[in-house]
N, C-alpha and C. Protein backbone atom coordinates (compact mmCIF):
# COMPACT_ATOMS: atom_id res chain seq x y z
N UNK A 1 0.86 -1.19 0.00
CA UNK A 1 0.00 0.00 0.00
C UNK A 1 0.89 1.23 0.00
N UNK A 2 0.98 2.46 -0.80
CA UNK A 2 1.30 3.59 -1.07
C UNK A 2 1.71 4.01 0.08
N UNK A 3 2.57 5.10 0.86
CA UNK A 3 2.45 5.57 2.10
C UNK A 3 1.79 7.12 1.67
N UNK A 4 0.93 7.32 3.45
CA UNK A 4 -0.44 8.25 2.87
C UNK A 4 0.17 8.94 3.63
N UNK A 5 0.57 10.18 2.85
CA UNK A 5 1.43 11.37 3.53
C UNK A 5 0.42 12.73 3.60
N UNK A 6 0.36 13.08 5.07
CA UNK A 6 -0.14 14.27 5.28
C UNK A 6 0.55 15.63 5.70
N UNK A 7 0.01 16.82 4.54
CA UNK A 7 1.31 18.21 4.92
C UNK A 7 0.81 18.66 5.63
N UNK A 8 2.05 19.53 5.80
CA UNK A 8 2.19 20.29 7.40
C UNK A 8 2.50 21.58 6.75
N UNK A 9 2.69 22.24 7.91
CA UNK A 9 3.13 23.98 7.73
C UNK A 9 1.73 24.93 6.80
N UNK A 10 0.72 24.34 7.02
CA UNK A 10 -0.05 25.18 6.46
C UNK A 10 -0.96 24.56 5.21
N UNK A 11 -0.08 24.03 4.57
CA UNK A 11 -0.53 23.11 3.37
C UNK A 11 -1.82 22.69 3.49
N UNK A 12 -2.83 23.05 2.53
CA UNK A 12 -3.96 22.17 2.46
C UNK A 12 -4.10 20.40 2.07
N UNK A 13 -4.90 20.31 2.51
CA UNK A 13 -5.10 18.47 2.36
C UNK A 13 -5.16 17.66 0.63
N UNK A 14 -5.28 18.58 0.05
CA UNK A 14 -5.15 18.32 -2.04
C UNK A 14 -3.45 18.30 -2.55
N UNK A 15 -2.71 19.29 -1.88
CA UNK A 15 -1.23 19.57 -2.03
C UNK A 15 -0.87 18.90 -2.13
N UNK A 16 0.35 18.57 -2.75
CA UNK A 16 1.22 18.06 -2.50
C UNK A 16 2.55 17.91 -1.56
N UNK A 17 3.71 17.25 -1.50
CA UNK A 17 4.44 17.28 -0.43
C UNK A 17 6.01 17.56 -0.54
N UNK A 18 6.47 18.60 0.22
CA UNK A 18 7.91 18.67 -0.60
C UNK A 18 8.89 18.25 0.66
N UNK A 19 9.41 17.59 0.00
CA UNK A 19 10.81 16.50 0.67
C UNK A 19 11.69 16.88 0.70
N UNK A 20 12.42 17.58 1.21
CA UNK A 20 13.84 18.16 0.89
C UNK A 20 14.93 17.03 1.28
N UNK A 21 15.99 16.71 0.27
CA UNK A 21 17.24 15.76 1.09
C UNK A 21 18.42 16.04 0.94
N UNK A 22 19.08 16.14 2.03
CA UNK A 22 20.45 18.14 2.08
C UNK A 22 21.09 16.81 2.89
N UNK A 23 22.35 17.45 3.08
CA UNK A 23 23.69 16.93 3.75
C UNK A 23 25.10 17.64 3.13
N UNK A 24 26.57 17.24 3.21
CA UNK A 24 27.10 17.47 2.95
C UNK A 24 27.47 16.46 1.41
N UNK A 25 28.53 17.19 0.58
CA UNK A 25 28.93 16.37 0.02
C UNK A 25 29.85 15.13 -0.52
N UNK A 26 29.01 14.45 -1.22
CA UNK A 26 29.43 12.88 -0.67
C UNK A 26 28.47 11.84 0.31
N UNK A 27 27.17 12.45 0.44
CA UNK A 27 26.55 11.97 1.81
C UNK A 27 26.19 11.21 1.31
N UNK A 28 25.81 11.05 0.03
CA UNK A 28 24.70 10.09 -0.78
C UNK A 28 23.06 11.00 -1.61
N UNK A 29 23.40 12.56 -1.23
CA UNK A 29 22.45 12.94 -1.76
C UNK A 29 21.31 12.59 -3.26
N UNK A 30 22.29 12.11 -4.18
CA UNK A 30 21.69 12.11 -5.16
C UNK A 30 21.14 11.07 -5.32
N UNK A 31 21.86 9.81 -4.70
CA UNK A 31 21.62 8.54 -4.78
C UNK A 31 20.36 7.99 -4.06
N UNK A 32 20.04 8.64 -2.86
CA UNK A 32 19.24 8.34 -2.12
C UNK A 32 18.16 9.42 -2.53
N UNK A 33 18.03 10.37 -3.68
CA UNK A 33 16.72 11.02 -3.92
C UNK A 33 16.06 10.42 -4.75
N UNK A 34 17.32 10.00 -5.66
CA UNK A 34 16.14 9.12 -6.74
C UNK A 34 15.78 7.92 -6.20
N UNK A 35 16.41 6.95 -5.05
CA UNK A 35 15.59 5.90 -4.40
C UNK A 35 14.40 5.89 -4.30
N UNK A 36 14.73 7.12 -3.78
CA UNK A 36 13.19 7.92 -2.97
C UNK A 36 12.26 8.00 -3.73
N UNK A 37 12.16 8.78 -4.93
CA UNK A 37 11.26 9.18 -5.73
C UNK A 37 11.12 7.69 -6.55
N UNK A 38 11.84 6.35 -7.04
CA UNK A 38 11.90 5.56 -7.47
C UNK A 38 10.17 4.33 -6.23
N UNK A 39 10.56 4.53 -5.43
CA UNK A 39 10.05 3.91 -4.16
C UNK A 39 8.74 4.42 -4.11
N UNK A 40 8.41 5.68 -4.48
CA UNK A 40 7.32 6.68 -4.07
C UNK A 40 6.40 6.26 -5.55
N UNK A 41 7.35 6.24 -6.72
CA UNK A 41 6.69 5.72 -7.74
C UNK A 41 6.39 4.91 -8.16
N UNK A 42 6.92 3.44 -7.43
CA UNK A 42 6.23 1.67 -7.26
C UNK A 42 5.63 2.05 -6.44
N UNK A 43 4.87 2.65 -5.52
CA UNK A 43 3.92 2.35 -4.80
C UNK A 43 3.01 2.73 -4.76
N UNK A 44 2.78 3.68 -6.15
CA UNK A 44 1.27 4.19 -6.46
C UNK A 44 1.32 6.07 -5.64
N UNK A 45 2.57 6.41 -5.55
CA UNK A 45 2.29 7.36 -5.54
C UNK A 45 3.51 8.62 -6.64
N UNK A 46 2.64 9.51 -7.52
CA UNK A 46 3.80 10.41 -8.39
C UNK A 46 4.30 11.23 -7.39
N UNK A 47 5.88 11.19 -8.30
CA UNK A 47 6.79 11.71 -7.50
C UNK A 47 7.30 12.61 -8.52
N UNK A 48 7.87 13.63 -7.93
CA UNK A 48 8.83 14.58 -9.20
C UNK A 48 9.92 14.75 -8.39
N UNK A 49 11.18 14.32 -9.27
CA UNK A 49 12.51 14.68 -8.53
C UNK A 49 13.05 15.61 -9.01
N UNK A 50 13.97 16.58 -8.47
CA UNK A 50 14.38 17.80 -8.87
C UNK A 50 15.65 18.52 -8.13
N UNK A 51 15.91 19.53 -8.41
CA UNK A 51 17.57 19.49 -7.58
C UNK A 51 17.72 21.25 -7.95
N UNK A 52 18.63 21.50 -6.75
CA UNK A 52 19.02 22.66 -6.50
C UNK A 52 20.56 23.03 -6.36
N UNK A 53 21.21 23.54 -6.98
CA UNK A 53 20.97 24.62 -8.29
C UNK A 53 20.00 24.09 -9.13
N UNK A 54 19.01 24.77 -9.84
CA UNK A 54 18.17 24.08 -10.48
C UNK A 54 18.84 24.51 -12.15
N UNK A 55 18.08 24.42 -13.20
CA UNK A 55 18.50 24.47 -14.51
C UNK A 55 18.30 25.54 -15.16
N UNK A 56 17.25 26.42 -14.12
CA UNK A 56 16.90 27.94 -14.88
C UNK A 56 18.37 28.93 -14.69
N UNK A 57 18.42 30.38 -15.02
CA UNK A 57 19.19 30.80 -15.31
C UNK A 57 20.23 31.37 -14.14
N UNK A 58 19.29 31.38 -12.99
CA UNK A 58 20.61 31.50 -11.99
C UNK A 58 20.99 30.76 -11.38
N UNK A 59 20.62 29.39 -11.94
CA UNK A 59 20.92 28.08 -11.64
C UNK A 59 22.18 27.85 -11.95
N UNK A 60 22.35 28.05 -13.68
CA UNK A 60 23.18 28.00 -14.26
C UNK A 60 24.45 28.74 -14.22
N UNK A 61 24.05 29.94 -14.00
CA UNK A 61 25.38 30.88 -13.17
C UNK A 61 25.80 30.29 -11.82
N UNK A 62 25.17 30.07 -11.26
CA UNK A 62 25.38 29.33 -9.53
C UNK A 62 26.56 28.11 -10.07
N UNK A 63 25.96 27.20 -11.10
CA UNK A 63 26.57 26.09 -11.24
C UNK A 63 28.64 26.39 -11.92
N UNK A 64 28.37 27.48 -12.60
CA UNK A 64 29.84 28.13 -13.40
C UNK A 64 30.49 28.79 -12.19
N UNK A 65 29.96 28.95 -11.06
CA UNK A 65 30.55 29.84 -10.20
C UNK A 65 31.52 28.20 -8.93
N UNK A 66 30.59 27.75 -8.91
CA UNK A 66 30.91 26.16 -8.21
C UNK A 66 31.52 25.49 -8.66
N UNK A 67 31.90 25.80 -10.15
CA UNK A 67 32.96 25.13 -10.54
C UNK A 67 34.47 25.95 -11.12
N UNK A 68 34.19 27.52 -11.02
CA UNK A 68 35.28 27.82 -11.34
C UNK A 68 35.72 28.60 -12.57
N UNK A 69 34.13 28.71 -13.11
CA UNK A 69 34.36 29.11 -14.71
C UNK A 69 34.00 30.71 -14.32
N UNK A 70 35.49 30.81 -15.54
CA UNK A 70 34.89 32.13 -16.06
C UNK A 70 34.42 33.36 -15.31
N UNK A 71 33.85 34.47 -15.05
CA UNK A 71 33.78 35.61 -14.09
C UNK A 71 33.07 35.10 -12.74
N UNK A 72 32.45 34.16 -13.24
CA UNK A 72 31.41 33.43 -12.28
C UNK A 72 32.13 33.53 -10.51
N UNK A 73 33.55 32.78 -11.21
CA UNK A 73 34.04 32.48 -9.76
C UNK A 73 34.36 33.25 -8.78
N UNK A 74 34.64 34.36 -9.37
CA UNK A 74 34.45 35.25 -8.25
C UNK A 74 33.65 35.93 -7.87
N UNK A 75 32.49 35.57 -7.68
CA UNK A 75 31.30 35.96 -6.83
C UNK A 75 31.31 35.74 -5.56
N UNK A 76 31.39 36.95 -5.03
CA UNK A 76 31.30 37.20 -2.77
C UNK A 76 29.91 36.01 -2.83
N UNK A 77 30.61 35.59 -1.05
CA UNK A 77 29.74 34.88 -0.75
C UNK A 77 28.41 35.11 -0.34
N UNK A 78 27.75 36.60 -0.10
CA UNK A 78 26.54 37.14 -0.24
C UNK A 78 25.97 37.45 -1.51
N UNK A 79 26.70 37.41 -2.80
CA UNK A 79 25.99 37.69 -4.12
C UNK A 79 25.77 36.12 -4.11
N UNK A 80 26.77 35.29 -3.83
CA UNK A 80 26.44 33.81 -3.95
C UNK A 80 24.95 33.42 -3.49
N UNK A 81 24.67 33.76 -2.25
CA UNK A 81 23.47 33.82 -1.25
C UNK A 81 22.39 34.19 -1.89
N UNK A 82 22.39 35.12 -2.47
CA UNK A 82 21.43 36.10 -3.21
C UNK A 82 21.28 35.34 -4.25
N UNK A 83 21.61 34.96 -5.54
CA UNK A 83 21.63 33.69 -6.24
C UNK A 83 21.34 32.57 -6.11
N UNK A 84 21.72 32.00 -4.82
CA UNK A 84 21.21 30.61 -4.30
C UNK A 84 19.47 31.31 -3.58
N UNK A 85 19.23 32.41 -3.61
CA UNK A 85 17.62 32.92 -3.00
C UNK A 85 16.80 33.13 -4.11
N UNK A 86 17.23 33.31 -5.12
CA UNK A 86 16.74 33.87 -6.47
C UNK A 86 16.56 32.71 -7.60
N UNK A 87 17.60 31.77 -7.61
CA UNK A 87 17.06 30.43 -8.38
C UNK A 87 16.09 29.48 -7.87
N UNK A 88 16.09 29.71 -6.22
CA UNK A 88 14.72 29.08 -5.43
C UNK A 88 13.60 29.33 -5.94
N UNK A 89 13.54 30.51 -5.85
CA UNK A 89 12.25 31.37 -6.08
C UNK A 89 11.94 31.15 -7.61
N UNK A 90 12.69 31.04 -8.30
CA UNK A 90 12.39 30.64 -9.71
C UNK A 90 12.32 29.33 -9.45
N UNK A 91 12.81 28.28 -9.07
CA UNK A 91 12.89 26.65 -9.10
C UNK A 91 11.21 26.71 -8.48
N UNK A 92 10.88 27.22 -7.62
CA UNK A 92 9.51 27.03 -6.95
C UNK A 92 8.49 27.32 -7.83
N UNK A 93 8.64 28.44 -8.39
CA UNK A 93 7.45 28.73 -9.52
C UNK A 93 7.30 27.87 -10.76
N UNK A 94 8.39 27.44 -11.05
CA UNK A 94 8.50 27.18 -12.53
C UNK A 94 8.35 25.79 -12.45
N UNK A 95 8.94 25.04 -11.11
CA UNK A 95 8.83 23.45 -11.49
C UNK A 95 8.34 22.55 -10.06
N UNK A 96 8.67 23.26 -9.17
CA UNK A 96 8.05 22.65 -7.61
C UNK A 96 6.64 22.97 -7.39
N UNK A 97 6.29 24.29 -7.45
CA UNK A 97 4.73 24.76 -7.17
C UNK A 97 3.17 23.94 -8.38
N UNK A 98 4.23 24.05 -9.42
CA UNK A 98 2.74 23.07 -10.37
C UNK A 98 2.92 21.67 -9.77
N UNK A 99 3.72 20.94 -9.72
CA UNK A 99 4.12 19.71 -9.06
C UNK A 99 3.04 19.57 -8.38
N UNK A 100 3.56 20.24 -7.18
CA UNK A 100 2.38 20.25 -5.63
C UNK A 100 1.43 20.25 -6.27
N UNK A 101 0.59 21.54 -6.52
CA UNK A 101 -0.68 21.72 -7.20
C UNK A 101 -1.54 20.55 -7.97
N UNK A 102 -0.70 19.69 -8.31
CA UNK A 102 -1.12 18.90 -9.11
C UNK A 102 -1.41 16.91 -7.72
N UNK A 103 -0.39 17.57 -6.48
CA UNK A 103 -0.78 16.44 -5.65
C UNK A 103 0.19 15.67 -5.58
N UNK A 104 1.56 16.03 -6.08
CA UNK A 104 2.88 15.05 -6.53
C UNK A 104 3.53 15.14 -4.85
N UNK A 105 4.18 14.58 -4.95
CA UNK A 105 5.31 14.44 -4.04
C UNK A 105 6.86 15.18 -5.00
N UNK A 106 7.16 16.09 -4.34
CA UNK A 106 8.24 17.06 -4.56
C UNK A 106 9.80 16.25 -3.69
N UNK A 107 10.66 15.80 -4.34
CA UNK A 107 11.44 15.16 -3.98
C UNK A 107 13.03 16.28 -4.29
N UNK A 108 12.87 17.55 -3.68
CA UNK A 108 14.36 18.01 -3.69
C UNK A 108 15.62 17.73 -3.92
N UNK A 109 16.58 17.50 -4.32
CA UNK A 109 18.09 17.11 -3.83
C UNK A 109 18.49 18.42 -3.74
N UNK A 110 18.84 18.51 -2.21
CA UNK A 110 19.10 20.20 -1.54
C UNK A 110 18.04 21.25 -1.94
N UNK A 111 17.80 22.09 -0.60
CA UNK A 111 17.10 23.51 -0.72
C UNK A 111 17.20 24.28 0.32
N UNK A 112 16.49 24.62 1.56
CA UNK A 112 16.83 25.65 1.97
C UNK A 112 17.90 24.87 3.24
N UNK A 113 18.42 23.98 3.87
CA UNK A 113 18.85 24.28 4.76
C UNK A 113 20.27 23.46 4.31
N UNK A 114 20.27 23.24 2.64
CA UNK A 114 21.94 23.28 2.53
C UNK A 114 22.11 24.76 2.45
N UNK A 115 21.52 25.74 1.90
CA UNK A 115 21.80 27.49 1.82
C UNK A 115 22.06 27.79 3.28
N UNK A 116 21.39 27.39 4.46
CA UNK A 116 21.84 28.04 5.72
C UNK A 116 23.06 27.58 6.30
N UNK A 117 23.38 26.28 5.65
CA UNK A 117 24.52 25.59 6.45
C UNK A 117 26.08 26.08 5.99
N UNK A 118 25.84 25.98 4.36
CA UNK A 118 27.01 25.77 3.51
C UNK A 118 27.18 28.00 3.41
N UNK A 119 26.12 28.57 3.61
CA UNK A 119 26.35 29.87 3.53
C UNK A 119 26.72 30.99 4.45
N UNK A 120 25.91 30.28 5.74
CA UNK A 120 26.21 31.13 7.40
C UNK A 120 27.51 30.65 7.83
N UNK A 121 28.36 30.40 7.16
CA UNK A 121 29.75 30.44 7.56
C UNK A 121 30.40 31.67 7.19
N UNK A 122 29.91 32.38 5.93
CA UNK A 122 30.19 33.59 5.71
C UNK A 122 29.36 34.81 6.28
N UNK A 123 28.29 34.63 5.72
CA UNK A 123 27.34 35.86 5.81
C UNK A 123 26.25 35.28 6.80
N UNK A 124 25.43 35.86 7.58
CA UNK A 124 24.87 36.32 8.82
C UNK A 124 23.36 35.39 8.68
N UNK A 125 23.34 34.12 9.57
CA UNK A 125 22.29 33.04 9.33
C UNK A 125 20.71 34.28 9.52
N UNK A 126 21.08 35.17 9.78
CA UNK A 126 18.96 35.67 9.95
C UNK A 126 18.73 36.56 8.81
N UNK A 127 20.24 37.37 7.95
CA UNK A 127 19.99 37.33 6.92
C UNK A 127 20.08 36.65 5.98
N UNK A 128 20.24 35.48 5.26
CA UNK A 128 20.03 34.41 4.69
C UNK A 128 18.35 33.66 4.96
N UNK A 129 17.73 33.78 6.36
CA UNK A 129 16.81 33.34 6.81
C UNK A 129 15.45 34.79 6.33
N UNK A 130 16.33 35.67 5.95
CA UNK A 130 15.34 36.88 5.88
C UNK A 130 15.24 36.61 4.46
N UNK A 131 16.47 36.13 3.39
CA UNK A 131 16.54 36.33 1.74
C UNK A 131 15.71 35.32 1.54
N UNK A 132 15.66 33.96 2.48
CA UNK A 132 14.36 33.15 1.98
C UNK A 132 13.41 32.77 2.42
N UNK A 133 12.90 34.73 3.02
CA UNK A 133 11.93 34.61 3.68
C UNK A 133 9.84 34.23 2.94
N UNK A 134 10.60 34.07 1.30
CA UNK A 134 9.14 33.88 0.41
C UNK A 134 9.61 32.42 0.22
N UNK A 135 10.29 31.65 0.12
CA UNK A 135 10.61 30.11 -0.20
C UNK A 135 9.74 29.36 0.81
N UNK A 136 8.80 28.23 0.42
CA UNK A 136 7.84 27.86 1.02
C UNK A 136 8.55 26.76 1.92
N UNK A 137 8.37 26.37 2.90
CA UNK A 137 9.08 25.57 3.52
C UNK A 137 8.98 24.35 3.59
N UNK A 138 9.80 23.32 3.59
CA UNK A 138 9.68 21.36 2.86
C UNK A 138 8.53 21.23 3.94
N UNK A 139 8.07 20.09 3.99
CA UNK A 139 7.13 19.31 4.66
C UNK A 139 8.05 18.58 5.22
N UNK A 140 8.97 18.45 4.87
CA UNK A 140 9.81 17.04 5.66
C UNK A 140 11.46 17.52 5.15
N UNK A 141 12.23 17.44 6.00
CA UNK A 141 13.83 17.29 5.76
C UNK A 141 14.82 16.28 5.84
N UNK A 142 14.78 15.79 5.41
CA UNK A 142 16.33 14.47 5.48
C UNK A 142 17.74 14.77 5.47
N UNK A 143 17.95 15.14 6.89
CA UNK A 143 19.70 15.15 6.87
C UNK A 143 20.28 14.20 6.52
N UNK A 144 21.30 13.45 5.37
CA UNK A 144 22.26 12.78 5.56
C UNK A 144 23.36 12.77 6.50
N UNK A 145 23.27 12.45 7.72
CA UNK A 145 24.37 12.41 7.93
C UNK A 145 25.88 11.42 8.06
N UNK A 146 27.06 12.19 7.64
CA UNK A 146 28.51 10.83 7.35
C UNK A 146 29.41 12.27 7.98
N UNK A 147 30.34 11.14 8.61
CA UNK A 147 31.50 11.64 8.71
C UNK A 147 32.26 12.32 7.48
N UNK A 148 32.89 13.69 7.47
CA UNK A 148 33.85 13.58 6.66
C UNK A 148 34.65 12.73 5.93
N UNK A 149 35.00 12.20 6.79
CA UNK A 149 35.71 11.24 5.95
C UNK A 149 35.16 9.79 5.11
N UNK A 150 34.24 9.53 5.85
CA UNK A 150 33.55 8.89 4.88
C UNK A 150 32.89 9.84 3.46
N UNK A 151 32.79 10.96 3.47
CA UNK A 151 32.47 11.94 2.32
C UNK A 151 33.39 11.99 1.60
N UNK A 152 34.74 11.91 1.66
CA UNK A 152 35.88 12.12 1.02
C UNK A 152 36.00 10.90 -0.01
N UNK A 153 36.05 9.44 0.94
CA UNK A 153 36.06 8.68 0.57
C UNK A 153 35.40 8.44 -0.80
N UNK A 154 34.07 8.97 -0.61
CA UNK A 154 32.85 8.70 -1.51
C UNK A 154 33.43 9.39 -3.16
N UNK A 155 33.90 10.65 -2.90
CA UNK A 155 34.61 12.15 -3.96
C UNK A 155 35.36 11.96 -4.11
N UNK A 156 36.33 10.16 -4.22
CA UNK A 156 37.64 9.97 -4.70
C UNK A 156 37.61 10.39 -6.23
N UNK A 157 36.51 9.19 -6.59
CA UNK A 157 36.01 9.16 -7.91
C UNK A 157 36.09 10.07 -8.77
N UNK A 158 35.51 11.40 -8.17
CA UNK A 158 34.82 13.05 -8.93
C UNK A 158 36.59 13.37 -9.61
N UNK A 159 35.77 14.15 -10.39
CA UNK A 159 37.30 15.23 -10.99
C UNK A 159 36.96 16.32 -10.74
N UNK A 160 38.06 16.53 -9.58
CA UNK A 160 38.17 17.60 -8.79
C UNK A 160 36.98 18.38 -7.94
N UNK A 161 37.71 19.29 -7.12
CA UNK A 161 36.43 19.45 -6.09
C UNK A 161 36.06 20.83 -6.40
N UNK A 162 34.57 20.93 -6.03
CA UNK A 162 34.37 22.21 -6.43
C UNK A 162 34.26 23.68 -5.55
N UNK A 163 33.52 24.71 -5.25
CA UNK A 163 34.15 25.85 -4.62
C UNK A 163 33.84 25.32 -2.92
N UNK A 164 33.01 24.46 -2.14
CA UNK A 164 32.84 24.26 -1.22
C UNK A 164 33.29 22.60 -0.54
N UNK A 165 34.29 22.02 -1.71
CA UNK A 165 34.40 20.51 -1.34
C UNK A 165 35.48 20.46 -0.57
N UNK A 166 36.70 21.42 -0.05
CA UNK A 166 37.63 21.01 0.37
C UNK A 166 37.57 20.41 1.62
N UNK A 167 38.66 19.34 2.35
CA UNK A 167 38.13 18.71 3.82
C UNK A 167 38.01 19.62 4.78
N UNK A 168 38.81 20.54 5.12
CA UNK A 168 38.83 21.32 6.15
C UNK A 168 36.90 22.01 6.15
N UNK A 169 37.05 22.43 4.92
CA UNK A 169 35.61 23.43 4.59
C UNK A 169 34.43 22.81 5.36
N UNK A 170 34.60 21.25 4.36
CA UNK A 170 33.26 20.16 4.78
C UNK A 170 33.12 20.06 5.73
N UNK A 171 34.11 19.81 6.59
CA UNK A 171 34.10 19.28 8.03
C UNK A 171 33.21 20.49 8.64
N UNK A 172 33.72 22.08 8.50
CA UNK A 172 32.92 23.10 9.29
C UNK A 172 31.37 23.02 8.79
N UNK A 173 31.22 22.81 7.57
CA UNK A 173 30.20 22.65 7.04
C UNK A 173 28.96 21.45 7.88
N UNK A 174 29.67 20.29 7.32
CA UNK A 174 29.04 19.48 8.21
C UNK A 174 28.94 19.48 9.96
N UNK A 175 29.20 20.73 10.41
CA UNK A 175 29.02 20.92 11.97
C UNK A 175 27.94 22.30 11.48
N UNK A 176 27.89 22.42 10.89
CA UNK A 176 26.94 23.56 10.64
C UNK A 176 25.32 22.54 10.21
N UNK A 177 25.29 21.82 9.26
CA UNK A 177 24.36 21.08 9.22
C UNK A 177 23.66 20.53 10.35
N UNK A 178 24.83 20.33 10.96
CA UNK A 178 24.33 19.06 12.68
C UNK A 178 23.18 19.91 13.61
N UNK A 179 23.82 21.53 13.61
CA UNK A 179 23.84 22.35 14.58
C UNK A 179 22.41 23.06 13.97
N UNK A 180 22.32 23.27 12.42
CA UNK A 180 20.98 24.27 12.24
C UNK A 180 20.28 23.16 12.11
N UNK A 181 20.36 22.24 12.14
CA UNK A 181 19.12 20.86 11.94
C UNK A 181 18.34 20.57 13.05
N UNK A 182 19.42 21.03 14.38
CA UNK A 182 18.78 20.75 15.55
C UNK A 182 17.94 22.40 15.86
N UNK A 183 18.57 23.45 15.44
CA UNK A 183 17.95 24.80 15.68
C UNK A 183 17.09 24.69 14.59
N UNK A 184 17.02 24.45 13.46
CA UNK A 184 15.76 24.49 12.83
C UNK A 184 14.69 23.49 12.74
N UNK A 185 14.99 22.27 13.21
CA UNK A 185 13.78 21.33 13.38
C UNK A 185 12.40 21.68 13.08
N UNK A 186 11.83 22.28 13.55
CA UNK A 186 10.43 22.32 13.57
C UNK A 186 10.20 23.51 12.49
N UNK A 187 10.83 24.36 11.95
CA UNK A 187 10.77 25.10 11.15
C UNK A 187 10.40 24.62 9.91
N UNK A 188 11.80 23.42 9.04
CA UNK A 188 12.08 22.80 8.15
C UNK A 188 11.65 21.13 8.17
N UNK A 189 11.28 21.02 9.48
CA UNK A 189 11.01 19.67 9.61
C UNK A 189 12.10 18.21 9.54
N UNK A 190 12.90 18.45 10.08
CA UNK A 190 13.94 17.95 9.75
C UNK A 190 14.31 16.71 10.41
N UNK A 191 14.72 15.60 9.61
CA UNK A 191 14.52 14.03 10.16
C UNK A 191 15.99 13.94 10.07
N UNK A 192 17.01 13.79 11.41
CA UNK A 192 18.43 13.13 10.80
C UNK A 192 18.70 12.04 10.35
N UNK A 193 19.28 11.36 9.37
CA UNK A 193 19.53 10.21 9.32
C UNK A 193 20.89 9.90 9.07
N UNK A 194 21.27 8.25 9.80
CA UNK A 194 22.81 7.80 9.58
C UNK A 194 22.57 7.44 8.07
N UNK A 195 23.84 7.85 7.35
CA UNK A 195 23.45 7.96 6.08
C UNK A 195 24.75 6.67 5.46
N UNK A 196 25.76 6.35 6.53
CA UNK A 196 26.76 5.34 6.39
C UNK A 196 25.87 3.92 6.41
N UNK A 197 26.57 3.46 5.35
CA UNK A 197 26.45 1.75 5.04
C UNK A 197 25.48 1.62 3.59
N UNK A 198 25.20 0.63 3.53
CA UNK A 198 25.17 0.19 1.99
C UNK A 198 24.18 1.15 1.83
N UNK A 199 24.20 1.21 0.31
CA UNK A 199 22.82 2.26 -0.57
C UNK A 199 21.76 1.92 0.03
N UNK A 200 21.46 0.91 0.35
CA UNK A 200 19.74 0.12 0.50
C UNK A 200 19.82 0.30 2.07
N UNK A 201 20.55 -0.18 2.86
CA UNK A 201 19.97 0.05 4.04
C UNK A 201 19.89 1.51 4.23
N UNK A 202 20.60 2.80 3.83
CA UNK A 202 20.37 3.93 4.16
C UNK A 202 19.10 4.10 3.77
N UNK A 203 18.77 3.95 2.41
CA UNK A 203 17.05 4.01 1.55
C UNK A 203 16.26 3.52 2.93
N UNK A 204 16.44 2.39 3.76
CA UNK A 204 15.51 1.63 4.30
C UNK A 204 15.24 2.49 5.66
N UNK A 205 16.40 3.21 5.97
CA UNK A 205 15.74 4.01 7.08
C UNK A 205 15.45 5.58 6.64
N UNK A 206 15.21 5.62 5.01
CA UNK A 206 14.93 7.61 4.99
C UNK A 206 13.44 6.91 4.90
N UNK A 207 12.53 5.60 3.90
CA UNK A 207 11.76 5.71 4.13
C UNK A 207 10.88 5.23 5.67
N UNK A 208 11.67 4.52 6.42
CA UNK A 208 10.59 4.57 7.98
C UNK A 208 10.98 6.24 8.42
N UNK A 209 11.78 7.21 8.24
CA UNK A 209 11.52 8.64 8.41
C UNK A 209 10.58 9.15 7.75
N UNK A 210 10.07 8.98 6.58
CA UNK A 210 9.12 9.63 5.45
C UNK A 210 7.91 8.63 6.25
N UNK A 211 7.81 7.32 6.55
CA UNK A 211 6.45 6.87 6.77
C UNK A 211 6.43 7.50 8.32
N UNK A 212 6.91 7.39 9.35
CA UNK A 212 7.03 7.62 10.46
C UNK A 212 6.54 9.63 10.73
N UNK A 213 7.13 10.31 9.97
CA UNK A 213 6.98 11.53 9.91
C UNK A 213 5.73 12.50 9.45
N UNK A 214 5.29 11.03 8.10
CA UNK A 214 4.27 12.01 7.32
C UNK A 214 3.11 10.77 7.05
N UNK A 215 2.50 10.27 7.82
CA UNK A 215 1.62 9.01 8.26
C UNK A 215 0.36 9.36 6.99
């Protein structure tokens, strides 16, 4: 039987449901969204998966800046902010909000509380919390959480790292995740999970968080 998910934060009972699944990188983000949305869609319920930076246009600048190209890269880490607030707001209108509307399950890879984690190291967490103060807030959050070093491990593979992968960085990063997950809980809704050990058993405990959370 389907799992029968009911929203929160305001959401009417026709909506749909948005899932956000954030961690650091290397956690398994990508791997474990499409599980998700894979799982959600054998069981009789549509899912739309989707990801942040998204593909619209300050997506696409966000993405040249993360890797290094071109004028991109030197963008301050508050124009960065402002960009990562501004492709939301477009990602929400253009491809998350009909979703819902339509009754889907909204399956994120990252949204607002990789922006508070990976960004309030520079610039000031209540302004960041003020820039996405129109971004509608997930129904549910899935921290990955892994050790650094198990993240590293994972990014042997990648060619090369991009503007936020270095170890020292991650590590602050990933204490920033730990720390606004527990201060934002009830805000973002946020479920931690051990995100170490095989693909499938991690899948096996995000969905008793998704059934457990959203009954």
């Amino acid at each position: 039987m389907p799992p029968r998910l009911k929203p929160q934060g305001g959401s009417t009972a026709t909506s749909g449901i948005l899932i956000a699944v954030e961690g650091i990188d290397g956690s398994g983000l990508s791997t474990q969204a499409r599980a998700l949305a894979r799982w959600l869609g054998h069981s009789g319920r549509p899912a739309l998966l989707t990801k942040e930076p998204s593909s619209g246009p300050a997506g696409r600048l966000i993405r040249r800046s993360l890797r290094g190209h071109g004028a991109a890269a030197a963008l301050s880490e508050p124009a960065m902010a402002a960009l990562f607030a501004a492709d939301r707001l477009d990602h929400l209108s253009r491809t998350v909000e009909p979703a819902l509307a339509q009754g889907m399950v909204v399956i994120s890879d990252r949204y607002l509380l990789s922006s508070f984690a990976y960004q309030s190291l520079a610039v000031d967490l209540d302004w960041l919390r003020h820039l996405n103060r129109r971004a509608r807030r997930p129904d549910l959050t899935l921290l990955l959480e892994v050790p650094t070093a198990v993240s590293r491990s994972r990014r042997q593979a990648r060619p090369g790292d991009e503007r936020y992968e270095a170890d020292d960085h991650l590590e602050l990063v990933r204490e920033r995740f730990v720390a606004l997950g527990l201060l934002l809980r009830a805000e973002l809704g946020v479920v931690a999970v051990d995100a170490q050990g095989p693909p499938d058993e991690v899948l096996a405990r995000l969905k008793a968080a998704v059934v457990e959370r959203l009954p």
